[in-house]
PDB file of N, CA and C in Angstrom:
ATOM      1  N   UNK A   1      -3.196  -0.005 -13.526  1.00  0.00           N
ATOM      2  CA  UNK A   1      -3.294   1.378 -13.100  1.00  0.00           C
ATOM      3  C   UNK A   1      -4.016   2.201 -14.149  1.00  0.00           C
ATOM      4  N   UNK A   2      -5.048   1.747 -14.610  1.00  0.00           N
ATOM      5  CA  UNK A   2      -5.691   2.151 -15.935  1.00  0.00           C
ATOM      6  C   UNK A   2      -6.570   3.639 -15.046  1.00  0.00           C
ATOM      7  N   UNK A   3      -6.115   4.608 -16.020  1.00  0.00           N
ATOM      8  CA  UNK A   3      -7.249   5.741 -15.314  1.00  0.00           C
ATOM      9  C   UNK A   3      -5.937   7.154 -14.355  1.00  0.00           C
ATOM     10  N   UNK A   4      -4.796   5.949 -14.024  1.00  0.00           N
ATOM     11  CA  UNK A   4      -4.345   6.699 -12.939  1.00  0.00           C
ATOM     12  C   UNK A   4      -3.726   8.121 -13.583  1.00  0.00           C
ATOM     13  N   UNK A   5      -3.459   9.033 -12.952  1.00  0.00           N
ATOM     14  CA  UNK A   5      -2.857  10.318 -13.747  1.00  0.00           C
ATOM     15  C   UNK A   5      -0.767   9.878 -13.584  1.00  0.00           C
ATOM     16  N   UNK A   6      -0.582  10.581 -14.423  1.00  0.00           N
ATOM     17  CA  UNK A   6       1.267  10.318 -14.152  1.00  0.00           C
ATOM     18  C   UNK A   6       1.726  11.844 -14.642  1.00  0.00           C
ATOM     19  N   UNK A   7       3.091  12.059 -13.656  1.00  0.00           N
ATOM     20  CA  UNK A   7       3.424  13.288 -13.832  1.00  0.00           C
ATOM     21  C   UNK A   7       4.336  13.509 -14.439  1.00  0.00           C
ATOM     22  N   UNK A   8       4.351  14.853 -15.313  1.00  0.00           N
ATOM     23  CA  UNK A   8       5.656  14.607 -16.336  1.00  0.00           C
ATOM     24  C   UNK A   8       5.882  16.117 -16.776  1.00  0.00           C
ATOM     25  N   UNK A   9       7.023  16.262 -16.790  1.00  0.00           N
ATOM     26  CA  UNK A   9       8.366  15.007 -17.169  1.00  0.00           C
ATOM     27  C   UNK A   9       8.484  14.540 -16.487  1.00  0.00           C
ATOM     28  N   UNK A  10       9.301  13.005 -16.705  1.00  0.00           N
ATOM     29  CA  UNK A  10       8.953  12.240 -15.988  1.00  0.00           C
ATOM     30  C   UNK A  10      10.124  11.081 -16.428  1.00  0.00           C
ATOM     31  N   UNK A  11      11.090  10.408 -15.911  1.00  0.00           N
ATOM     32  CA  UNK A  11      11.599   9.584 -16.472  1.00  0.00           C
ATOM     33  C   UNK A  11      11.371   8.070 -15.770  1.00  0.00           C
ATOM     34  N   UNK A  12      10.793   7.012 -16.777  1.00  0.00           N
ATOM     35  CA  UNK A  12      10.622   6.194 -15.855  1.00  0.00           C
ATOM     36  C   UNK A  12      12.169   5.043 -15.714  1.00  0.00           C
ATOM     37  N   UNK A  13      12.200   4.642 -14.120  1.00  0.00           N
ATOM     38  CA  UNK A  13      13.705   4.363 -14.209  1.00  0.00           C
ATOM     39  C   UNK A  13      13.774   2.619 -13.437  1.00  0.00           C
ATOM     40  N   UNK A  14      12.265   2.342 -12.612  1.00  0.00           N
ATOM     41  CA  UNK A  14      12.489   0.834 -12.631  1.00  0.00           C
ATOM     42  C   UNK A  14      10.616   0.745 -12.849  1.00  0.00           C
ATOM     43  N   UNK A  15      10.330  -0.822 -12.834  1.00  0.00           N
ATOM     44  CA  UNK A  15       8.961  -1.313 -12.824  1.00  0.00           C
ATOM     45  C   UNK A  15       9.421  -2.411 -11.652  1.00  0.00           C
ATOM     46  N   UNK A  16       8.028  -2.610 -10.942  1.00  0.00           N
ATOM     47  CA  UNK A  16       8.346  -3.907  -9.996  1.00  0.00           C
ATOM     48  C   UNK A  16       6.783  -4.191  -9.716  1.00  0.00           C
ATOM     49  N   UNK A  17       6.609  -5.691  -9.663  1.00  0.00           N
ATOM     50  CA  UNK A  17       5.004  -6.366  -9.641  1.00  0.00           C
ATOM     51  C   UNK A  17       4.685  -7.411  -8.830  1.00  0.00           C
ATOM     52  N   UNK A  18       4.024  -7.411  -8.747  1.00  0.00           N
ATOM     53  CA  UNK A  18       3.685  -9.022  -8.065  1.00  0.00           C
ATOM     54  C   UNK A  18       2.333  -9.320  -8.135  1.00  0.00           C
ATOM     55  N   UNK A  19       1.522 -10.515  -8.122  1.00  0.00           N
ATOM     56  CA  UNK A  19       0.175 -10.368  -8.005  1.00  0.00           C
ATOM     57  C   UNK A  19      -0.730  -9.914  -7.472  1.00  0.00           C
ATOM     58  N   UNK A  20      -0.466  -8.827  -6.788  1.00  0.00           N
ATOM     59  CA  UNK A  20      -1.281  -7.684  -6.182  1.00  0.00           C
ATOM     60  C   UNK A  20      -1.031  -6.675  -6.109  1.00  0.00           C
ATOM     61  N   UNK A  21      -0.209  -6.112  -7.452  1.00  0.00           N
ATOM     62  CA  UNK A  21       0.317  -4.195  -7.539  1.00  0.00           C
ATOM     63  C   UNK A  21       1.250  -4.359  -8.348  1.00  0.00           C
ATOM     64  N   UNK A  22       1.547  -2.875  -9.354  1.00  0.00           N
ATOM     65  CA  UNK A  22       1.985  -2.981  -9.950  1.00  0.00           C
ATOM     66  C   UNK A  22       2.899  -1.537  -9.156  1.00  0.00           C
ATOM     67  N   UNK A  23       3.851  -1.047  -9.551  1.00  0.00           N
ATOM     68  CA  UNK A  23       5.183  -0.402  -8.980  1.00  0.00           C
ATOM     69  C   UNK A  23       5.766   0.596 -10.502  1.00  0.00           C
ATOM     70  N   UNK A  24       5.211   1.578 -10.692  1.00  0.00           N
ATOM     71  CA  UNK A  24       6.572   2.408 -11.599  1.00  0.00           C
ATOM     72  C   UNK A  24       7.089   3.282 -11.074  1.00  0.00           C
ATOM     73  N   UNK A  25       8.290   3.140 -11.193  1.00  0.00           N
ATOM     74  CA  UNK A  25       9.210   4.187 -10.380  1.00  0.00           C
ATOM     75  C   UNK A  25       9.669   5.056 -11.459  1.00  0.00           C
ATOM     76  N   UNK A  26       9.592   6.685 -10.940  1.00  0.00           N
ATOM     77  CA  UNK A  26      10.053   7.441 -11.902  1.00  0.00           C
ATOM     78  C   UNK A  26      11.117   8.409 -11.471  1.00  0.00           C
ATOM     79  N   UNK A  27      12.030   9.380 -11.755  1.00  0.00           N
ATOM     80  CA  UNK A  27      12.584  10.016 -11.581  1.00  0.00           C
ATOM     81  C   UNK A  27      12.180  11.779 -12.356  1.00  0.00           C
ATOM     82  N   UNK A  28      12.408  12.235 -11.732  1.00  0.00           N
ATOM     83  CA  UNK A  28      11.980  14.116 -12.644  1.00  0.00           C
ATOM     84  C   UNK A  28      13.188  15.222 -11.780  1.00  0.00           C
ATOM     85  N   UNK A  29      12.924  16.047 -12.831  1.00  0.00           N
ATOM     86  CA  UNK A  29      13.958  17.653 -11.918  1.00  0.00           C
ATOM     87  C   UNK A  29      12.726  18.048 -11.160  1.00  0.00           C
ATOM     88  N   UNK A  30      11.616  18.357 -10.557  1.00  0.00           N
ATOM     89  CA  UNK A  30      10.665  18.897 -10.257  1.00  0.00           C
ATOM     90  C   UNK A  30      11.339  18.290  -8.663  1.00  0.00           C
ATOM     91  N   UNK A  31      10.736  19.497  -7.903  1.00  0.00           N
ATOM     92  CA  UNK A  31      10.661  19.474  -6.400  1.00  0.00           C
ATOM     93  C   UNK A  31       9.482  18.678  -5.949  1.00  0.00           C
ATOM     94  N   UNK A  32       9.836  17.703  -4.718  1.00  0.00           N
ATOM     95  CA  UNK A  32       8.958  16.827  -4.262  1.00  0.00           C
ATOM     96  C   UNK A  32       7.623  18.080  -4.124  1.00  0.00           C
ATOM     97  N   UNK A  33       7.529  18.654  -3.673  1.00  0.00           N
ATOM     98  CA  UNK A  33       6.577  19.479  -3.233  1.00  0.00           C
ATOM     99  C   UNK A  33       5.404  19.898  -4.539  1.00  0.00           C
ATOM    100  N   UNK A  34       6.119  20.335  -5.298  1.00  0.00           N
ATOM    101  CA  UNK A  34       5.437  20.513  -6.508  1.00  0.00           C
ATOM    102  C   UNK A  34       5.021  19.307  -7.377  1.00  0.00           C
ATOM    103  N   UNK A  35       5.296  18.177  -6.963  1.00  0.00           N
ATOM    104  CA  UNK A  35       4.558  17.109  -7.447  1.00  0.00           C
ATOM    105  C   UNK A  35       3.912  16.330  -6.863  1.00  0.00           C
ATOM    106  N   UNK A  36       3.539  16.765  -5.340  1.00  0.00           N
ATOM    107  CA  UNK A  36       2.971  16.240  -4.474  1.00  0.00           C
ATOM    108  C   UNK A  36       1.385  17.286  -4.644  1.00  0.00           C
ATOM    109  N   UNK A  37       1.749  18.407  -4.714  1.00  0.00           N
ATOM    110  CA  UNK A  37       0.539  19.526  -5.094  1.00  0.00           C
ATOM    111  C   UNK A  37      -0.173  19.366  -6.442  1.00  0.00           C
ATOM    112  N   UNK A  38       0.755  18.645  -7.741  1.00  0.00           N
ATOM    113  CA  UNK A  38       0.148  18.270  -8.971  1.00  0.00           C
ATOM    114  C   UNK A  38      -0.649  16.876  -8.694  1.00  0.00           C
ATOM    115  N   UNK A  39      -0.535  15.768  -7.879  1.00  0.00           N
ATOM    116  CA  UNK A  39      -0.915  14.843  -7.645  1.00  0.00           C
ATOM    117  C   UNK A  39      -2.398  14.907  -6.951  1.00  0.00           C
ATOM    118  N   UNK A  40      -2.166  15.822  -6.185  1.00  0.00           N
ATOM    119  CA  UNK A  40      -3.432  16.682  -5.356  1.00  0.00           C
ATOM    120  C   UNK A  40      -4.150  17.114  -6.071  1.00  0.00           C
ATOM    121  N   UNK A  41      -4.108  18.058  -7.042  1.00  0.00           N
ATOM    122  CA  UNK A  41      -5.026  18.937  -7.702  1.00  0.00           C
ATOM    123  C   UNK A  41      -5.474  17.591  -8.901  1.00  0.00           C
ATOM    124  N   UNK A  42      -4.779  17.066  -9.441  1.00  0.00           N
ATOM    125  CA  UNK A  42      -5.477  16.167 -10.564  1.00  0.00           C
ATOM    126  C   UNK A  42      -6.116  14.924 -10.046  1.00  0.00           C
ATOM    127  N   UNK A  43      -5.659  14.444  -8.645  1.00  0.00           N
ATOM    128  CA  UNK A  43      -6.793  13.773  -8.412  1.00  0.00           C
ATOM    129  C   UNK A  43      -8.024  13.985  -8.155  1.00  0.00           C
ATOM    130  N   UNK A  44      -7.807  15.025  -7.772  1.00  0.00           N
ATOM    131  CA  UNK A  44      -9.304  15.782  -7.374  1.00  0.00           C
ATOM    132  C   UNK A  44      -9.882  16.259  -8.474  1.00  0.00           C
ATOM    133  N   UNK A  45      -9.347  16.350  -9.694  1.00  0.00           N
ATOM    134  CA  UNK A  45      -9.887  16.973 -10.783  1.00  0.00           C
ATOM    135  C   UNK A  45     -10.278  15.797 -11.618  1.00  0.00           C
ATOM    136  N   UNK A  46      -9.856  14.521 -11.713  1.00  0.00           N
ATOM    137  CA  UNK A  46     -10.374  13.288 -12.089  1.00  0.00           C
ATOM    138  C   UNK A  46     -11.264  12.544 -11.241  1.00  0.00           C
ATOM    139  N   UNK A  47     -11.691  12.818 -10.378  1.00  0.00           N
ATOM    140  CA  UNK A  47     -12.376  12.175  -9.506  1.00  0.00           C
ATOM    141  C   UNK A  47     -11.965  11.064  -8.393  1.00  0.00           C
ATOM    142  N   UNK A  48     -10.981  11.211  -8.208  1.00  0.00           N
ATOM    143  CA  UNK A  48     -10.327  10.354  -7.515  1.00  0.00           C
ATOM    144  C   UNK A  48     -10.778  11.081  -6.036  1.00  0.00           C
ATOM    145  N   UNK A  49     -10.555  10.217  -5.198  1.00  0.00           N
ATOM    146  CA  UNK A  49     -10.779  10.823  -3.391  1.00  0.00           C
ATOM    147  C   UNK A  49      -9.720  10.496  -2.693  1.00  0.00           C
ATOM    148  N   UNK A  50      -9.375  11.261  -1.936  1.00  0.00           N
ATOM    149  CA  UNK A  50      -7.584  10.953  -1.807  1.00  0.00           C
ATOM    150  C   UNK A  50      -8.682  10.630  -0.044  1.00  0.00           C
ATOM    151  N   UNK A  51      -8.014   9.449   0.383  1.00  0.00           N
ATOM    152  CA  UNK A  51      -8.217   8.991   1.757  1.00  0.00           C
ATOM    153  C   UNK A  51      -6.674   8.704   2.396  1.00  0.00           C
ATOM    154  N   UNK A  52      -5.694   8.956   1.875  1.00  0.00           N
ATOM    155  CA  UNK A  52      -4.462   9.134   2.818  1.00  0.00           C
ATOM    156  C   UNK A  52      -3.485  10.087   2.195  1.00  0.00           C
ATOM    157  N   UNK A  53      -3.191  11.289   2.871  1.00  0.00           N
ATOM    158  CA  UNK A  53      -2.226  11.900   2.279  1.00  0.00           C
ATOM    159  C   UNK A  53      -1.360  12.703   3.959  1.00  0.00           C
ATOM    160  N   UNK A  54      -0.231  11.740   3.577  1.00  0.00           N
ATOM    161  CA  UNK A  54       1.065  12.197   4.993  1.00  0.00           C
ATOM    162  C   UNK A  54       2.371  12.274   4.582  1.00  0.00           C
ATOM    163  N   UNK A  55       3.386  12.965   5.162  1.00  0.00           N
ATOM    164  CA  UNK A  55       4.231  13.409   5.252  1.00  0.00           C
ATOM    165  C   UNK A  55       5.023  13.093   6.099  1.00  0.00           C
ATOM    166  N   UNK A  56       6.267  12.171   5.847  1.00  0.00           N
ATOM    167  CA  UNK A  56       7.383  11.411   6.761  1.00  0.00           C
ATOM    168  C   UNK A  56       7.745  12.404   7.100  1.00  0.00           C
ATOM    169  N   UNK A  57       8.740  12.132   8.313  1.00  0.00           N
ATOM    170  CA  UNK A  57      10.223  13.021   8.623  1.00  0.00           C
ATOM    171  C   UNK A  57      10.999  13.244   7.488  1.00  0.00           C
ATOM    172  N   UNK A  58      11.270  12.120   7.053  1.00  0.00           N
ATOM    173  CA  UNK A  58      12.436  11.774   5.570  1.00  0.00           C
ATOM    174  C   UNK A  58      11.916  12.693   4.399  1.00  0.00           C
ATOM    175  N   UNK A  59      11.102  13.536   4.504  1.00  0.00           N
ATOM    176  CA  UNK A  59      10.499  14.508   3.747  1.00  0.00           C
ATOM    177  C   UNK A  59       9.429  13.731   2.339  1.00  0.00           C
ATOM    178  N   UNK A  60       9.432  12.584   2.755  1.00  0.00           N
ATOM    179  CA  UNK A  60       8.348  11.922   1.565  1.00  0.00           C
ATOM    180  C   UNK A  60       7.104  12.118   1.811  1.00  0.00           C
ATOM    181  N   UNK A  61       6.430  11.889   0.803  1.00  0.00           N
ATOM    182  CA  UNK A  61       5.191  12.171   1.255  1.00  0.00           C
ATOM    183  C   UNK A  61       4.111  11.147   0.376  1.00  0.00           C
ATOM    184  N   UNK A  62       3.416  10.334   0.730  1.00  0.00           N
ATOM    185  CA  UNK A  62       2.344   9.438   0.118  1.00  0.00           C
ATOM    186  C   UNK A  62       1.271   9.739   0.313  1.00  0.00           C
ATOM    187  N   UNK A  63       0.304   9.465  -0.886  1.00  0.00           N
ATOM    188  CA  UNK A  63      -0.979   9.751  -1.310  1.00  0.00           C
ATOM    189  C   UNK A  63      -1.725   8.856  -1.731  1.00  0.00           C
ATOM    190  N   UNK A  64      -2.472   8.045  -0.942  1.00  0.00           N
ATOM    191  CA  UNK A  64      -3.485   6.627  -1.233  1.00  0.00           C
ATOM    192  C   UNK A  64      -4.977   7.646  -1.885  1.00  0.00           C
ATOM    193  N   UNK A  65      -5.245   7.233  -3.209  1.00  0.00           N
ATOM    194  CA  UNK A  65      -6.469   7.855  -3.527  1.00  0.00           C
ATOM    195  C   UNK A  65      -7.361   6.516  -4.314  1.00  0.00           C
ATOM    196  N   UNK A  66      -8.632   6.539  -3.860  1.00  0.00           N
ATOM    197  CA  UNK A  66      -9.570   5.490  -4.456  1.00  0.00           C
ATOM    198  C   UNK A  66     -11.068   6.060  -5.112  1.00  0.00           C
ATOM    199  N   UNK A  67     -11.158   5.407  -6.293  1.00  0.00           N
ATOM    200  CA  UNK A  67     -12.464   5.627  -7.061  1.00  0.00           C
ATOM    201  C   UNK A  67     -12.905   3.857  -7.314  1.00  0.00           C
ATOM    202  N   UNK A  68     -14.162   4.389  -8.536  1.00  0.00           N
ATOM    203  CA  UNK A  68     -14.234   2.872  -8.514  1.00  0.00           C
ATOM    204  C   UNK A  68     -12.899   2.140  -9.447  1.00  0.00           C
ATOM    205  N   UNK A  69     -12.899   0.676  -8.725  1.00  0.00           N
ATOM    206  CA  UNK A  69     -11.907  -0.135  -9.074  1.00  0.00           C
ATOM    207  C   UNK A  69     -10.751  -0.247  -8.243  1.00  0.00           C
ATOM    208  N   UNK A  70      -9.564  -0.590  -8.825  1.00  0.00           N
ATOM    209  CA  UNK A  70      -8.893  -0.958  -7.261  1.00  0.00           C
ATOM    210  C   UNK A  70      -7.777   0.890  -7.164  1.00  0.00           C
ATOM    211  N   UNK A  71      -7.292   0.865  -6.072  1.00  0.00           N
ATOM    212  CA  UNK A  71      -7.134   1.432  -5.141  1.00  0.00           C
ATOM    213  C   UNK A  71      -5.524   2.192  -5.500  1.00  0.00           C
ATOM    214  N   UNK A  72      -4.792   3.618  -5.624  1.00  0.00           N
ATOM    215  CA  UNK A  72      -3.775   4.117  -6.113  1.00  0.00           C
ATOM    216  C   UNK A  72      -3.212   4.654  -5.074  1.00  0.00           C
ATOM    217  N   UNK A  73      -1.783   4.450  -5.567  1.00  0.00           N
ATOM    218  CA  UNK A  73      -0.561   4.988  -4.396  1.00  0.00           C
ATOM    219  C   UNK A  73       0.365   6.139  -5.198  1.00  0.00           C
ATOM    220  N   UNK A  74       0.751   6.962  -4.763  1.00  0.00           N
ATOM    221  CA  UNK A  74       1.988   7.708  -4.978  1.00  0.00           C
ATOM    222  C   UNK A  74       2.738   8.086  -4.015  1.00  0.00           C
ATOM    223  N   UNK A  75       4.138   7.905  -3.840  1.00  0.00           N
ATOM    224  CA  UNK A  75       5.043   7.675  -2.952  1.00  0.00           C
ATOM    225  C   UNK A  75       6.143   8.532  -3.611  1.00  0.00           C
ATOM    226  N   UNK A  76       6.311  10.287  -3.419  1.00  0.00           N
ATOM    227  CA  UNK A  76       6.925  11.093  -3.456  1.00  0.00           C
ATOM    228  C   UNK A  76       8.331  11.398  -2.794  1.00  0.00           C
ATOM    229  N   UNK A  77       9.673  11.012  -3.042  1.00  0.00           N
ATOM    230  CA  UNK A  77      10.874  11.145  -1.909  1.00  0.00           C
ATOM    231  C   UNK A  77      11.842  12.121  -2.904  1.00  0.00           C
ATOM    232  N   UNK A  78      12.486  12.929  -2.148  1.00  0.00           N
ATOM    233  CA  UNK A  78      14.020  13.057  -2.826  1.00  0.00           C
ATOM    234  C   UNK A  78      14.770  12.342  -2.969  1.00  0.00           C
ATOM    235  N   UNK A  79      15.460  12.734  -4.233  1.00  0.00           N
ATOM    236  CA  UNK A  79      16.356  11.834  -4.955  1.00  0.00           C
ATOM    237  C   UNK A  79      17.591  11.553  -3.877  1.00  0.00           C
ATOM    238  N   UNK A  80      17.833  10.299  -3.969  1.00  0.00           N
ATOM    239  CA  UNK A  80      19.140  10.174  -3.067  1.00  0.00           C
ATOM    240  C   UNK A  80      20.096  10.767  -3.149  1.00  0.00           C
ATOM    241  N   UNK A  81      20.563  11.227  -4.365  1.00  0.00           N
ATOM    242  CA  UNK A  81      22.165  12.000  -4.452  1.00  0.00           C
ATOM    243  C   UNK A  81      21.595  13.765  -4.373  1.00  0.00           C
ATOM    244  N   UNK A  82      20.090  14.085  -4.366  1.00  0.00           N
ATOM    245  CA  UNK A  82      20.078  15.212  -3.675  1.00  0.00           C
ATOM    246  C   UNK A  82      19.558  16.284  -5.370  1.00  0.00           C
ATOM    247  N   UNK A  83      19.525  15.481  -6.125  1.00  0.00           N
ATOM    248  CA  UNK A  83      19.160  16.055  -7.846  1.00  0.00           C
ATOM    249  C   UNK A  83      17.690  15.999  -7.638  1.00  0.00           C
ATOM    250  N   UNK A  84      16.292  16.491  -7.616  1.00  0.00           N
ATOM    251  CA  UNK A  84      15.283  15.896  -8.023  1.00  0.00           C
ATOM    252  C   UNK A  84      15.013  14.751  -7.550  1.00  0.00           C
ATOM    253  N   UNK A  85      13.618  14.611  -7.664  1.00  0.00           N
ATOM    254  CA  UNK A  85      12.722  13.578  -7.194  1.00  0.00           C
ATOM    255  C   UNK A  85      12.238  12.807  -7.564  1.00  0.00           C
ATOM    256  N   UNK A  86      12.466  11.409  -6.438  1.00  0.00           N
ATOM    257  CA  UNK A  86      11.824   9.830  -6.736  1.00  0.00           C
ATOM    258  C   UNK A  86      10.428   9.692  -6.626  1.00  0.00           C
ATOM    259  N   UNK A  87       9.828   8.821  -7.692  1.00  0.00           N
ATOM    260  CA  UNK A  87       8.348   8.608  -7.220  1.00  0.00           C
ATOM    261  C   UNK A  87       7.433   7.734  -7.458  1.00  0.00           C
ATOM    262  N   UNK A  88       7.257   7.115  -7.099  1.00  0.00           N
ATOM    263  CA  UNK A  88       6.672   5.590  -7.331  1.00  0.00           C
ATOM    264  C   UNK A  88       5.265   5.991  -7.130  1.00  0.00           C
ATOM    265  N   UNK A  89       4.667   5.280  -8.649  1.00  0.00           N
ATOM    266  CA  UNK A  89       3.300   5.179  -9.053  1.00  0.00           C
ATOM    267  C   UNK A  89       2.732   3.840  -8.704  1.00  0.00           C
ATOM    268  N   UNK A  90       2.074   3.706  -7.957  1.00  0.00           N
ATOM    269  CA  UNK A  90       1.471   1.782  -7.296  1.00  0.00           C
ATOM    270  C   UNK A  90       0.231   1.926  -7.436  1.00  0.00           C
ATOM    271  N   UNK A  91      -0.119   1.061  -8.625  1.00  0.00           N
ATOM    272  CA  UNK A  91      -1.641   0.299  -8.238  1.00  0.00           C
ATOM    273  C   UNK A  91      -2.201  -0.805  -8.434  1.00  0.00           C
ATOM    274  N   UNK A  92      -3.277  -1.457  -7.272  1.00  0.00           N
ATOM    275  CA  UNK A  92      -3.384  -2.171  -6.774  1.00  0.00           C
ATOM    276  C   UNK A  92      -4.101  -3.244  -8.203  1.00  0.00           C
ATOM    277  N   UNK A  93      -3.565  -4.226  -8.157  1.00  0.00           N
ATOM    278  CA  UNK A  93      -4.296  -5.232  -9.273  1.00  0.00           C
ATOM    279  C   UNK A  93      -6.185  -5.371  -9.256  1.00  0.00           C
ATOM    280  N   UNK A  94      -6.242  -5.645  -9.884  1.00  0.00           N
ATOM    281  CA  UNK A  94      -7.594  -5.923 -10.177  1.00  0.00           C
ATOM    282  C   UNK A  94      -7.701  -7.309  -9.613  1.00  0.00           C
ATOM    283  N   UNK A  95      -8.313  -8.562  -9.083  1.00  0.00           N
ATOM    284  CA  UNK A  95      -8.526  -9.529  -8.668  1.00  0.00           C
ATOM    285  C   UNK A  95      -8.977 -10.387 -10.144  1.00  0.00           C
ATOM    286  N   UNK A  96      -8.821 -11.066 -10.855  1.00  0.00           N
ATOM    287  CA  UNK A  96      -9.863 -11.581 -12.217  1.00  0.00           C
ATOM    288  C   UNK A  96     -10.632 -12.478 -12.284  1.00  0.00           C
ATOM    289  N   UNK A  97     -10.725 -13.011 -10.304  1.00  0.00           N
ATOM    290  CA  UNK A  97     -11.843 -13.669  -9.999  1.00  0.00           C
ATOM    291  C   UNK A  97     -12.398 -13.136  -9.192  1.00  0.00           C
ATOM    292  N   UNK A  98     -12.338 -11.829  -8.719  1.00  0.00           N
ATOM    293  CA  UNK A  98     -13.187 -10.918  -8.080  1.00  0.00           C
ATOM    294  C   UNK A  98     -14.418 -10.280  -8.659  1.00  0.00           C
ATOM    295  N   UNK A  99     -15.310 -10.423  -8.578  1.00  0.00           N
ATOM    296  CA  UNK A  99     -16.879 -10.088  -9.224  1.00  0.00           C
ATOM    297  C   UNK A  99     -16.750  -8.000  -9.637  1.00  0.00           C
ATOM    298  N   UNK A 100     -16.751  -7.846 -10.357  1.00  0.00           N
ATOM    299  CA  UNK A 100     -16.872  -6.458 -10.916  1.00  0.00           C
ATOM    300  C   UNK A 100     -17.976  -5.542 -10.150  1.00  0.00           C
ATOM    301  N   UNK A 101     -17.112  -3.889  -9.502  1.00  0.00           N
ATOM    302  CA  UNK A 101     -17.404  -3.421  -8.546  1.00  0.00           C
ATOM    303  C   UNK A 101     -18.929  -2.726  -9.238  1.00  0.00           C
TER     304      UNK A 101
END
Protein backbone atom coordinates (compact mmCIF):
# COMPACT_ATOMS: atom_id res chain seq x y z
CA UNK A 1 0.00 0.00 0.00
CA UNK A 2 3.02 2.19 -0.68
CA UNK A 3 1.75 5.83 -1.60
CA UNK A 4 -1.67 5.16 0.07
CA UNK A 5 -2.81 8.16 2.45
CA UNK A 6 -3.93 6.90 6.23
CA UNK A 7 -6.05 8.81 8.56
CA UNK A 8 -5.16 9.88 11.89
CA UNK A 9 -5.55 9.55 14.70
CA UNK A 10 -5.79 6.55 14.14
CA UNK A 11 -5.36 3.37 16.14
CA UNK A 12 -4.33 0.45 14.34
CA UNK A 13 -6.19 -2.64 15.93
CA UNK A 14 -5.85 -5.84 13.47
CA UNK A 15 -3.65 -6.58 10.04
CA UNK A 16 -4.93 -9.43 7.73
CA UNK A 17 -3.16 -10.65 4.17
CA UNK A 18 -3.10 -13.02 1.79
CA UNK A 19 -1.41 -13.09 -1.57
CA UNK A 20 -3.43 -10.61 -3.12
CA UNK A 21 -4.08 -7.63 -0.43
CA UNK A 22 -3.04 -6.49 2.34
CA UNK A 23 -5.94 -5.43 5.22
CA UNK A 24 -5.19 -2.69 8.15
CA UNK A 25 -7.82 -2.24 10.27
CA UNK A 26 -7.98 0.82 12.33
CA UNK A 27 -10.08 2.25 14.91
CA UNK A 28 -10.42 6.44 15.67
CA UNK A 29 -13.03 8.84 17.78
CA UNK A 30 -13.73 10.66 14.41
CA UNK A 31 -17.26 10.25 12.81
CA UNK A 32 -17.55 7.88 9.84
CA UNK A 33 -18.54 10.84 7.83
CA UNK A 34 -15.68 12.95 8.50
CA UNK A 35 -13.33 10.37 7.47
CA UNK A 36 -15.01 9.38 4.59
CA UNK A 37 -14.79 13.34 3.40
CA UNK A 38 -10.86 13.26 4.53
CA UNK A 39 -10.39 10.17 2.33
CA UNK A 40 -12.13 12.12 -0.52
CA UNK A 41 -10.34 15.27 -0.42
CA UNK A 42 -6.72 13.59 -0.09
CA UNK A 43 -7.24 11.32 -2.67
CA UNK A 44 -7.96 13.74 -4.93
CA UNK A 45 -5.24 15.84 -3.68
CA UNK A 46 -2.62 12.96 -4.26
CA UNK A 47 -3.73 11.98 -7.38
CA UNK A 48 -5.53 9.16 -6.84
CA UNK A 49 -9.09 8.74 -8.97
CA UNK A 50 -11.64 7.41 -6.86
CA UNK A 51 -13.79 4.97 -9.39
CA UNK A 52 -16.09 3.60 -6.56
CA UNK A 53 -17.42 5.51 -3.81
CA UNK A 54 -21.04 4.03 -2.09
CA UNK A 55 -22.83 4.02 0.80
CA UNK A 56 -24.54 0.79 2.49
CA UNK A 57 -27.74 0.87 4.46
CA UNK A 58 -25.45 -0.26 7.50
CA UNK A 59 -24.17 3.31 7.17
CA UNK A 60 -20.59 2.20 5.74
CA UNK A 61 -19.28 3.55 3.17
CA UNK A 62 -16.31 2.27 0.65
CA UNK A 63 -14.00 4.01 -1.56
CA UNK A 64 -12.05 1.97 -4.40
CA UNK A 65 -9.45 4.64 -5.74
CA UNK A 66 -6.69 3.73 -8.51
CA UNK A 67 -3.46 5.45 -9.85
CA UNK A 68 -0.58 3.88 -11.30
CA UNK A 69 0.15 0.50 -9.61
CA UNK A 70 -2.19 -1.69 -7.95
CA UNK A 71 -5.51 -0.61 -6.88
CA UNK A 72 -6.84 0.96 -2.98
CA UNK A 73 -9.78 0.27 -0.77
CA UNK A 74 -11.16 2.05 2.26
CA UNK A 75 -13.99 0.52 4.02
CA UNK A 76 -15.46 3.13 6.57
CA UNK A 77 -18.22 1.50 9.34
CA UNK A 78 -19.24 2.42 12.87
CA UNK A 79 -17.80 1.05 15.62
CA UNK A 80 -19.82 -1.85 16.88
CA UNK A 81 -20.37 -0.85 20.50
CA UNK A 82 -21.44 2.58 18.97
CA UNK A 83 -17.82 4.67 20.19
CA UNK A 84 -16.23 5.85 16.85
CA UNK A 85 -15.19 4.38 13.79
CA UNK A 86 -13.92 1.15 12.05
CA UNK A 87 -11.83 1.31 8.99
CA UNK A 88 -10.05 -0.86 6.98
CA UNK A 89 -7.21 0.30 4.71
CA UNK A 90 -6.85 -2.62 1.66
CA UNK A 91 -4.39 -2.71 -0.93
CA UNK A 92 -4.15 -4.74 -3.60
CA UNK A 93 -0.57 -6.62 -3.89
CA UNK A 94 1.64 -5.94 -6.51
CA UNK A 95 1.97 -9.29 -8.71
CA UNK A 96 6.24 -9.85 -8.71
CA UNK A 97 5.79 -11.64 -11.84
CA UNK A 98 3.62 -9.15 -13.32
CA UNK A 99 5.63 -6.89 -15.87
CA UNK A 100 5.78 -3.17 -14.39
CA UNK A 101 2.84 -0.80 -15.30
Amino acid sequence: MQGAPLYLPADRIATRGSAEALENVFWSESAPDSIAAWYRWMLDRQGWQIVGDARMPDGSVTIHAERDGPPFWVIIRPHPTGSGTEFSVIGALRDSAAPEP
